[in-house]
C-alpha atoms as a PDB file:
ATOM      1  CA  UNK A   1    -149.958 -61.813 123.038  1.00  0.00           C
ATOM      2  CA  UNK A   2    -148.443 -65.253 123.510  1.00  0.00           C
ATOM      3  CA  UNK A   3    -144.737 -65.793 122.507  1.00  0.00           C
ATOM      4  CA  UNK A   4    -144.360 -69.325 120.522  1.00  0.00           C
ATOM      5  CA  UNK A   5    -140.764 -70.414 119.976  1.00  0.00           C
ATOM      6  CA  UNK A   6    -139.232 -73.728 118.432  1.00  0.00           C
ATOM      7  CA  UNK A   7    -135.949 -74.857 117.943  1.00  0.00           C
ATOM      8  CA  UNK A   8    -133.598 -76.618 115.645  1.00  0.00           C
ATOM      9  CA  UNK A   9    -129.924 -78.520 115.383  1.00  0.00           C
ATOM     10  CA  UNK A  10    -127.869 -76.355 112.877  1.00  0.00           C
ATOM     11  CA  UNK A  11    -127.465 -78.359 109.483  1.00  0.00           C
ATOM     12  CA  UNK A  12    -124.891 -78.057 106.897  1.00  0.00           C
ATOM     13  CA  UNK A  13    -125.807 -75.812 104.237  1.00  0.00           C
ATOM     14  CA  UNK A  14    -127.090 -77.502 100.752  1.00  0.00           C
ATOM     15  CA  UNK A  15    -124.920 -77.915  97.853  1.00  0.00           C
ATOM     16  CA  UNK A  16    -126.840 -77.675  94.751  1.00  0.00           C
ATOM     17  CA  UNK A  17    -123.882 -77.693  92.051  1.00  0.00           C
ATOM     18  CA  UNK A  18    -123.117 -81.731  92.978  1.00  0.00           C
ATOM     19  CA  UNK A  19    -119.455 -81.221  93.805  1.00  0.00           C
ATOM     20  CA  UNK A  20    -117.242 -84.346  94.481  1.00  0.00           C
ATOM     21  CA  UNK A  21    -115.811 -84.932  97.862  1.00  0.00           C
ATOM     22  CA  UNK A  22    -112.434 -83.913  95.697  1.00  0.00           C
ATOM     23  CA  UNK A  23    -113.581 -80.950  94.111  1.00  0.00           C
ATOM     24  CA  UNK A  24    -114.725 -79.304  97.155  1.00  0.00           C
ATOM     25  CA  UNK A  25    -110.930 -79.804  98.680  1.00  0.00           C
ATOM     26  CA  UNK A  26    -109.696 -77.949  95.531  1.00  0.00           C
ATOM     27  CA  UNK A  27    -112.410 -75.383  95.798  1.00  0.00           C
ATOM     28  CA  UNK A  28    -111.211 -74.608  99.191  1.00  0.00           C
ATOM     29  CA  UNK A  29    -107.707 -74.452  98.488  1.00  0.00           C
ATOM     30  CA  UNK A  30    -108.384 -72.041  95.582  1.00  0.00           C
ATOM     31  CA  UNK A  31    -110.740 -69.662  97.913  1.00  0.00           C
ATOM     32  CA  UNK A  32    -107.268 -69.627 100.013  1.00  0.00           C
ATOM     33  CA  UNK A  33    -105.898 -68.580  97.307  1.00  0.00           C
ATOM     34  CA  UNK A  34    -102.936 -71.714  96.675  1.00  0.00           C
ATOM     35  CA  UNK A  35    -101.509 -72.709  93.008  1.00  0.00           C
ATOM     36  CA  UNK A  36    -101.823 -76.330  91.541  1.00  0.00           C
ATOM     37  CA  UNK A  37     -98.477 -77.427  93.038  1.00  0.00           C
ATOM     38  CA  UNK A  38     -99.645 -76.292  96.414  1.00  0.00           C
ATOM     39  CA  UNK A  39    -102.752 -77.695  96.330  1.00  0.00           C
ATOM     40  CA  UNK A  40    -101.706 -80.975  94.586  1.00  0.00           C
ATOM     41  CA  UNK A  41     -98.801 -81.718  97.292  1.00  0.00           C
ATOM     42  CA  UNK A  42    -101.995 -81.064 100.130  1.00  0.00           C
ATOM     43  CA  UNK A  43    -103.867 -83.279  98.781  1.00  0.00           C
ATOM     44  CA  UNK A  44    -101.204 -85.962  97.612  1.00  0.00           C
ATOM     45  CA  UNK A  45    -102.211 -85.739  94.143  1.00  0.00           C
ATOM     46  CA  UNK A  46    -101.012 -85.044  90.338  1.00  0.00           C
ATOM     47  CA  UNK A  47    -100.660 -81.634  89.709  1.00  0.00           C
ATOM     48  CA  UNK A  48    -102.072 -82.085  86.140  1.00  0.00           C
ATOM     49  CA  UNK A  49    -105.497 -83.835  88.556  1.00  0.00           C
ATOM     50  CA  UNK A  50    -105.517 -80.670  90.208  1.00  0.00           C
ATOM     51  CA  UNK A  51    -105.722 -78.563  86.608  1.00  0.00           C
ATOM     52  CA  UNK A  52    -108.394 -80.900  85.489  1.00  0.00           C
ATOM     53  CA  UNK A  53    -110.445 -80.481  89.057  1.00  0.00           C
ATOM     54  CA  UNK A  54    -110.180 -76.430  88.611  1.00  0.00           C
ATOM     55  CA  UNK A  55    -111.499 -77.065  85.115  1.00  0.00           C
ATOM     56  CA  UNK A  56    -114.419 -78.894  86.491  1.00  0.00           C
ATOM     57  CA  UNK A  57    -114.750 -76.712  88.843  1.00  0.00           C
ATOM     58  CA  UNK A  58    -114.755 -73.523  86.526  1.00  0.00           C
ATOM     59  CA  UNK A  59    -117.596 -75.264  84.312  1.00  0.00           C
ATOM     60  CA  UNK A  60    -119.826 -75.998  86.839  1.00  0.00           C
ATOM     61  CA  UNK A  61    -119.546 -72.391  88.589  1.00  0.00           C
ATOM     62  CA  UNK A  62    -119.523 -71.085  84.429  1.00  0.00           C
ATOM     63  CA  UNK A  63    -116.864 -68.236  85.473  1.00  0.00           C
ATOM     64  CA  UNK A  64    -114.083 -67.287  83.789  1.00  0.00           C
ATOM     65  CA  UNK A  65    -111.318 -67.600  85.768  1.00  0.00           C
ATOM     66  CA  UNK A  66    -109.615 -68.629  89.094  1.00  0.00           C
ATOM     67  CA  UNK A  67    -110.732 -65.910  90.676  1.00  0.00           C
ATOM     68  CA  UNK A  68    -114.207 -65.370  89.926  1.00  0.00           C
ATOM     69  CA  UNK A  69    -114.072 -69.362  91.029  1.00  0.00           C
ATOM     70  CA  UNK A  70    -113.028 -68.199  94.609  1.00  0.00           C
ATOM     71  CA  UNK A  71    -115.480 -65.367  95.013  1.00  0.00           C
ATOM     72  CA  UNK A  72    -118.321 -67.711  93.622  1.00  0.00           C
ATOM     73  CA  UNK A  73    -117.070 -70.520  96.220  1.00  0.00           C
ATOM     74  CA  UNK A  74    -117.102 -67.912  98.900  1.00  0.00           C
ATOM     75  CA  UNK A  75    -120.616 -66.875  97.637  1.00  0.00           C
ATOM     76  CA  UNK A  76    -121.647 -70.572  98.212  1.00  0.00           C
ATOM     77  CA  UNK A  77    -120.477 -70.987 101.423  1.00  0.00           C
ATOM     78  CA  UNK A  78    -122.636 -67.714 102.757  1.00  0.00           C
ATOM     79  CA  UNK A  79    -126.056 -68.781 101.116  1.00  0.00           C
ATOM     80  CA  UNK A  80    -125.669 -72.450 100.100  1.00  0.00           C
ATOM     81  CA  UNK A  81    -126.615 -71.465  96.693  1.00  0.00           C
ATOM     82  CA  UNK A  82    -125.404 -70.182  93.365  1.00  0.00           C
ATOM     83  CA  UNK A  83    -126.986 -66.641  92.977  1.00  0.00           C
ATOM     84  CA  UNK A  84    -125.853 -64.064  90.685  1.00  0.00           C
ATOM     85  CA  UNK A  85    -123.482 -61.620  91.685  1.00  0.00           C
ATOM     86  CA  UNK A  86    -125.253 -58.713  91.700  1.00  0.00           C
ATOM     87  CA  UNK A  87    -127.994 -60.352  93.741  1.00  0.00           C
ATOM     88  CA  UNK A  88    -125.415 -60.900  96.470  1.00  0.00           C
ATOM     89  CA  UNK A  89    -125.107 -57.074  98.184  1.00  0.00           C
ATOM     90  CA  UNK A  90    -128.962 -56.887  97.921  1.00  0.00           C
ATOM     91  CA  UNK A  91    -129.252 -59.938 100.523  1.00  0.00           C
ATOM     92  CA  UNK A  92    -127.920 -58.530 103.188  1.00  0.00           C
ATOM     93  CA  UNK A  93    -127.685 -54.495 102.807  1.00  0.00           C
ATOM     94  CA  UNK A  94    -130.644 -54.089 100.626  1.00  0.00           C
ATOM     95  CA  UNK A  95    -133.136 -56.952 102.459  1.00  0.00           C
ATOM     96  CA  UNK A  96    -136.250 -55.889 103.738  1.00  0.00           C
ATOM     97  CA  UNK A  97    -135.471 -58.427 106.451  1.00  0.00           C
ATOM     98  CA  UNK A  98    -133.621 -56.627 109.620  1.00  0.00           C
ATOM     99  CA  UNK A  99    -129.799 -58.416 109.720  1.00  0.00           C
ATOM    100  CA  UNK A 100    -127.489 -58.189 112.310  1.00  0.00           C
ATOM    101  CA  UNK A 101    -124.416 -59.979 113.290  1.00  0.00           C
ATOM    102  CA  UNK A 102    -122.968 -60.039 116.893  1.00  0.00           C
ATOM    103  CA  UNK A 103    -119.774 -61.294 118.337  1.00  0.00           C
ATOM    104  CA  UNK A 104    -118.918 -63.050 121.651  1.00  0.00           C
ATOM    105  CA  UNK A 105    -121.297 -64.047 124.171  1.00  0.00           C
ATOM    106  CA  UNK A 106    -122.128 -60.194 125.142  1.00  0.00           C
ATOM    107  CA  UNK A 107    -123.326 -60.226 122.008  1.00  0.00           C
ATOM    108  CA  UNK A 108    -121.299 -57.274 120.091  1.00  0.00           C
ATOM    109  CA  UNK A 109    -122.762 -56.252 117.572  1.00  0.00           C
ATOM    110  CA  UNK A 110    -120.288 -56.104 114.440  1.00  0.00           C
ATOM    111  CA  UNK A 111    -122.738 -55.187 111.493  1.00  0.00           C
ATOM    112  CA  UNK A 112    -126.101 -54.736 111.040  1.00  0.00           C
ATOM    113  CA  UNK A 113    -128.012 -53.966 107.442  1.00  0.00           C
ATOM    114  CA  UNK A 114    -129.936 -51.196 106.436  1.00  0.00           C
ATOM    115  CA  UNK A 115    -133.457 -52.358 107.521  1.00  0.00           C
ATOM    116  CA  UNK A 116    -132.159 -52.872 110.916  1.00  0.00           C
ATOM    117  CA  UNK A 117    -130.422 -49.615 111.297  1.00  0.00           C
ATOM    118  CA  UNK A 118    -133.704 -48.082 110.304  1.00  0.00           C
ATOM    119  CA  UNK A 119    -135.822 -49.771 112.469  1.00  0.00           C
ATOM    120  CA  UNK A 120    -134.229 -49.365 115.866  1.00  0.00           C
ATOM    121  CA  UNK A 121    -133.079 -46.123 114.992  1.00  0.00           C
ATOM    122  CA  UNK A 122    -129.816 -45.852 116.591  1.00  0.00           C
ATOM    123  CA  UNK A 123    -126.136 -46.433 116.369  1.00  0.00           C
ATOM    124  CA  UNK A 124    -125.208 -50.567 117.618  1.00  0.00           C
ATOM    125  CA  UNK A 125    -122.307 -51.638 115.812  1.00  0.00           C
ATOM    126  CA  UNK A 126    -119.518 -51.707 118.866  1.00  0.00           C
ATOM    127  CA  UNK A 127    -121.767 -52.462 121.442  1.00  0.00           C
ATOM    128  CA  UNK A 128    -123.037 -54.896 123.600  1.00  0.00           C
ATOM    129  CA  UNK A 129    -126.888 -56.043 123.177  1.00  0.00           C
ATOM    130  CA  UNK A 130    -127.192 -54.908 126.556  1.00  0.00           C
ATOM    131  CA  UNK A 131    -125.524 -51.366 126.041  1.00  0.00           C
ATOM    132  CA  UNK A 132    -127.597 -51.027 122.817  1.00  0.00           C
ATOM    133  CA  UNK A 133    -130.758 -51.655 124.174  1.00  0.00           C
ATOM    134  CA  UNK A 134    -130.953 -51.136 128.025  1.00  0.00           C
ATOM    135  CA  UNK A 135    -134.263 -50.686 127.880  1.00  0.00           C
ATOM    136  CA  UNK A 136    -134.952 -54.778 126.675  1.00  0.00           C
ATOM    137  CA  UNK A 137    -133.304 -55.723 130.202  1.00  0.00           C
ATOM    138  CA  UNK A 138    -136.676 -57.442 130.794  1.00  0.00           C
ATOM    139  CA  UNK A 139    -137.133 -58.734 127.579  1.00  0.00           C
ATOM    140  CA  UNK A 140    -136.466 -62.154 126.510  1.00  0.00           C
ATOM    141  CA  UNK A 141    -134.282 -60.731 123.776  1.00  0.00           C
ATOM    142  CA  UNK A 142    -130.976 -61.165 126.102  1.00  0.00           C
ATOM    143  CA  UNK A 143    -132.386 -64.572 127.337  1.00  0.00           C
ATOM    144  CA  UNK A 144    -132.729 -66.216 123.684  1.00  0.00           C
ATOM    145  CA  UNK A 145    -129.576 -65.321 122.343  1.00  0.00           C
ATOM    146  CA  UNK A 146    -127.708 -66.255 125.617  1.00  0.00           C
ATOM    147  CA  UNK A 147    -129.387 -69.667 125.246  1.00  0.00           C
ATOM    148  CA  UNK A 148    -128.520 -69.985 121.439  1.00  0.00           C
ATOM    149  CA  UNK A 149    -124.891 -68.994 122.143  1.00  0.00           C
ATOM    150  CA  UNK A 150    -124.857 -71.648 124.789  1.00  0.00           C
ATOM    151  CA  UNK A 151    -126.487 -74.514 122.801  1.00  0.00           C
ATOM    152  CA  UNK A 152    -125.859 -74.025 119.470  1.00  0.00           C
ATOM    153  CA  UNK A 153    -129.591 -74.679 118.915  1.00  0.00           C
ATOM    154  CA  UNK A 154    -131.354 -72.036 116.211  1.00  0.00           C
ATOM    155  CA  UNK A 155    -134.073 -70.267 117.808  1.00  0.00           C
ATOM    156  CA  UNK A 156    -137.451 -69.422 115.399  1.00  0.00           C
ATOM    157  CA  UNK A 157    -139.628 -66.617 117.470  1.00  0.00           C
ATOM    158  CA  UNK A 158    -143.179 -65.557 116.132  1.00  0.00           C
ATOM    159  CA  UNK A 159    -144.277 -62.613 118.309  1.00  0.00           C
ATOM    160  CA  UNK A 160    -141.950 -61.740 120.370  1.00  0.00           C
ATOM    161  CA  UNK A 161    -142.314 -58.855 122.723  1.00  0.00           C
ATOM    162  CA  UNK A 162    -140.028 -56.470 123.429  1.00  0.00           C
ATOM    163  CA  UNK A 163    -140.146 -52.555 124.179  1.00  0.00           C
ATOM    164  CA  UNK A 164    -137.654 -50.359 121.838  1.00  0.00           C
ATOM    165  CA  UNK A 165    -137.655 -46.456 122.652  1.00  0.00           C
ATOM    166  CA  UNK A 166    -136.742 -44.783 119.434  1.00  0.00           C
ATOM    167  CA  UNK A 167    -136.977 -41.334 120.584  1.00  0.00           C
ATOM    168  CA  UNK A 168    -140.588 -41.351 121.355  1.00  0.00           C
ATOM    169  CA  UNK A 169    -140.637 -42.960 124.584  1.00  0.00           C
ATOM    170  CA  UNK A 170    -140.724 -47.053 125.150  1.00  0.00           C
ATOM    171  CA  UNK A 171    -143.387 -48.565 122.507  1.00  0.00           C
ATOM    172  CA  UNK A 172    -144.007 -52.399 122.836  1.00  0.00           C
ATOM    173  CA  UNK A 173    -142.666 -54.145 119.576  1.00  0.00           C
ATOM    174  CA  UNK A 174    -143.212 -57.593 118.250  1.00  0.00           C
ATOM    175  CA  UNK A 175    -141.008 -59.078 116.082  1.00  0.00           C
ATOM    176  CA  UNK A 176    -140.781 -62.597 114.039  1.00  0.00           C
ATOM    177  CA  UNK A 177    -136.938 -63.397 113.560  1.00  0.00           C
ATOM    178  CA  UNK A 178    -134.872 -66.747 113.816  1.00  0.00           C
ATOM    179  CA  UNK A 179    -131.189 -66.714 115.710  1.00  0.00           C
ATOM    180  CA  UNK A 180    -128.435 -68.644 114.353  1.00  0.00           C
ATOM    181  CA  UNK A 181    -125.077 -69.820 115.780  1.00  0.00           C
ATOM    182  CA  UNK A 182    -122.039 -68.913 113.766  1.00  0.00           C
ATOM    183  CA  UNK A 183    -119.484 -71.177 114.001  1.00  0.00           C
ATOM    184  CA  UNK A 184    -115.211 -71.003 113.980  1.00  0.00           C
ATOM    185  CA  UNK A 185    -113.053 -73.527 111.857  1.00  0.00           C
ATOM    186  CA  UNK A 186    -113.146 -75.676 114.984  1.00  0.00           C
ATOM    187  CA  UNK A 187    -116.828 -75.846 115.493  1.00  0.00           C
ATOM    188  CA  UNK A 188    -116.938 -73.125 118.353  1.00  0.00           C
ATOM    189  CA  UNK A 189    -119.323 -70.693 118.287  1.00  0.00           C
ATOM    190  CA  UNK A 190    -118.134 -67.311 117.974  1.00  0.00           C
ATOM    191  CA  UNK A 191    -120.986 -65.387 117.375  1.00  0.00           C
ATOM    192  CA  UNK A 192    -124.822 -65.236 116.209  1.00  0.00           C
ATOM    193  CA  UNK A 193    -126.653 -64.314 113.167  1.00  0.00           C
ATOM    194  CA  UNK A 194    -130.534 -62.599 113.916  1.00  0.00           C
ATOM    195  CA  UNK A 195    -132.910 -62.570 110.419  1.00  0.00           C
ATOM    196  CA  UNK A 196    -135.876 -60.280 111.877  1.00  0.00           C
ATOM    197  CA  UNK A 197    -139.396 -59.207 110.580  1.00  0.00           C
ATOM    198  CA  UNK A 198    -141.241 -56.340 112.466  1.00  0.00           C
ATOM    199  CA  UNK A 199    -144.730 -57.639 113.014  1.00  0.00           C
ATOM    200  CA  UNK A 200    -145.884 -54.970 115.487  1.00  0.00           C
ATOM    201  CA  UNK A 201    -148.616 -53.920 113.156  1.00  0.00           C
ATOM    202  CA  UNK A 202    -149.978 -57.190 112.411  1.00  0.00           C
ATOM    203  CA  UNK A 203    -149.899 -58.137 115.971  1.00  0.00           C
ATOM    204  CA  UNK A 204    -151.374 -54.671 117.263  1.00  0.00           C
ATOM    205  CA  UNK A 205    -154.585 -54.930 114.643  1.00  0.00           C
ATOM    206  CA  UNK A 206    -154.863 -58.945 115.635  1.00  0.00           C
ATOM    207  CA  UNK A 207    -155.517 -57.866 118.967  1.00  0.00           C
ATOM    208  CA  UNK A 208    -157.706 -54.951 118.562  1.00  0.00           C
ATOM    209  CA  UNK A 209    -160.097 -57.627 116.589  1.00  0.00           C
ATOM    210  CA  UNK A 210    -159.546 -59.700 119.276  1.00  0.00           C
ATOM    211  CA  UNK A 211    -160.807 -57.115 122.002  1.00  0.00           C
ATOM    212  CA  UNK A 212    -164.021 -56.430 119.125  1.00  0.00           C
ATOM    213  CA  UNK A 213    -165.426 -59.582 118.820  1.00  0.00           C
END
């Protein structure tokens, strides 16, 4: 089984509500959590601009109130996207997907979803890739991240190998997935993001038809 990977440049994520270069500086200030007077002496405008911007803003999110405006900013700033509220917790702790977030380049893990959890069938969050999973040494699990923690580059994966004991003794996995770069206020990476699929299945039954025909 052949491991194919490609890579991309991170990219800002969309904007589909069509804010103003203006209304996105108020948004921000009102995710901080700032009044009109604060915000309108940051931005060296009228405070009665600033009411009419949060206005604007409160239309085109169609919430209520200041802060349902942050939390729906906030929402936008994880996915790119307006999405309804209650879809929101499903995304990450309901997905199917297998999440995790690590920290530093050891790559701490600092929260993984359900799916995840499930799948490699252990306790992570606290440790080190490496501590996690000692038995991926060989893998090119460590290798990947290092490299998108150095570069900044995304990393897409279809197939790749690696050998997870979950109690049962090492079994070789394969796994689709893509590895993201998360990024500080300053642009310096602080972390990574993994979005996994398990394709073991799929890639054990490709190559039994393989070994058939």
């Amino acid at each position: 089984m052949r491991t194919r990977l490609t890579s991309q440049r991170d990219h800002d994520a969309p904007r589909e509500l069509n804010l103003t270069e203006r209304e996105s500086d108020v948004l921000l200030r009102v995710q901080r959590g700032l009044e009109n007077k604060t915000i309108a002496f940051e931005l060296g405008v009228a405070e009665q601009s600033v009411k009419e911007y949060v206005s604007a803003l409160l239309r085109k999110f169609a919430v209520p109130n200041r802060a349902a405006l942050a939390e729906a900013g906030s929402r936008l700033d994880v996915i790119g996207a307006r999405i309804d509220r209650n879809w929101f917790p499903q995304m990450f702790r309901g997905a199917s997907v297998l999440i995790a977030v690590t920290r530093g380049p050891e790559h701490r893990y600092v929260v993984v979803n359900e799916a995840f959890a499930r799948r490699v069938g252990r306790d992570v969050v606290g440790k080190t890739m490496r501590e996690a999973f000692p038995e991926l040494v060989d893998s090119p699990n460590h290798e990947l991240a290092d490299r998108v923690y150095r570069t900044g580059e995304s990393i897409v994966g279809h197939e790749v190998a690696g050998v997870l004991d979950r109690g049962r003794g090492p079994e070789l996995t394969y796994t689709d997935g893509v590895i993201q770069a998360l990024r500080g206020d300053d642009g310096t990476i602080e972390g990574l993001v993994y979005f996994l699929i398990d394709v073991t299945e799929h890639a054990r039954l490709r190559s039994a038809e393989a070994q058939t025909a």
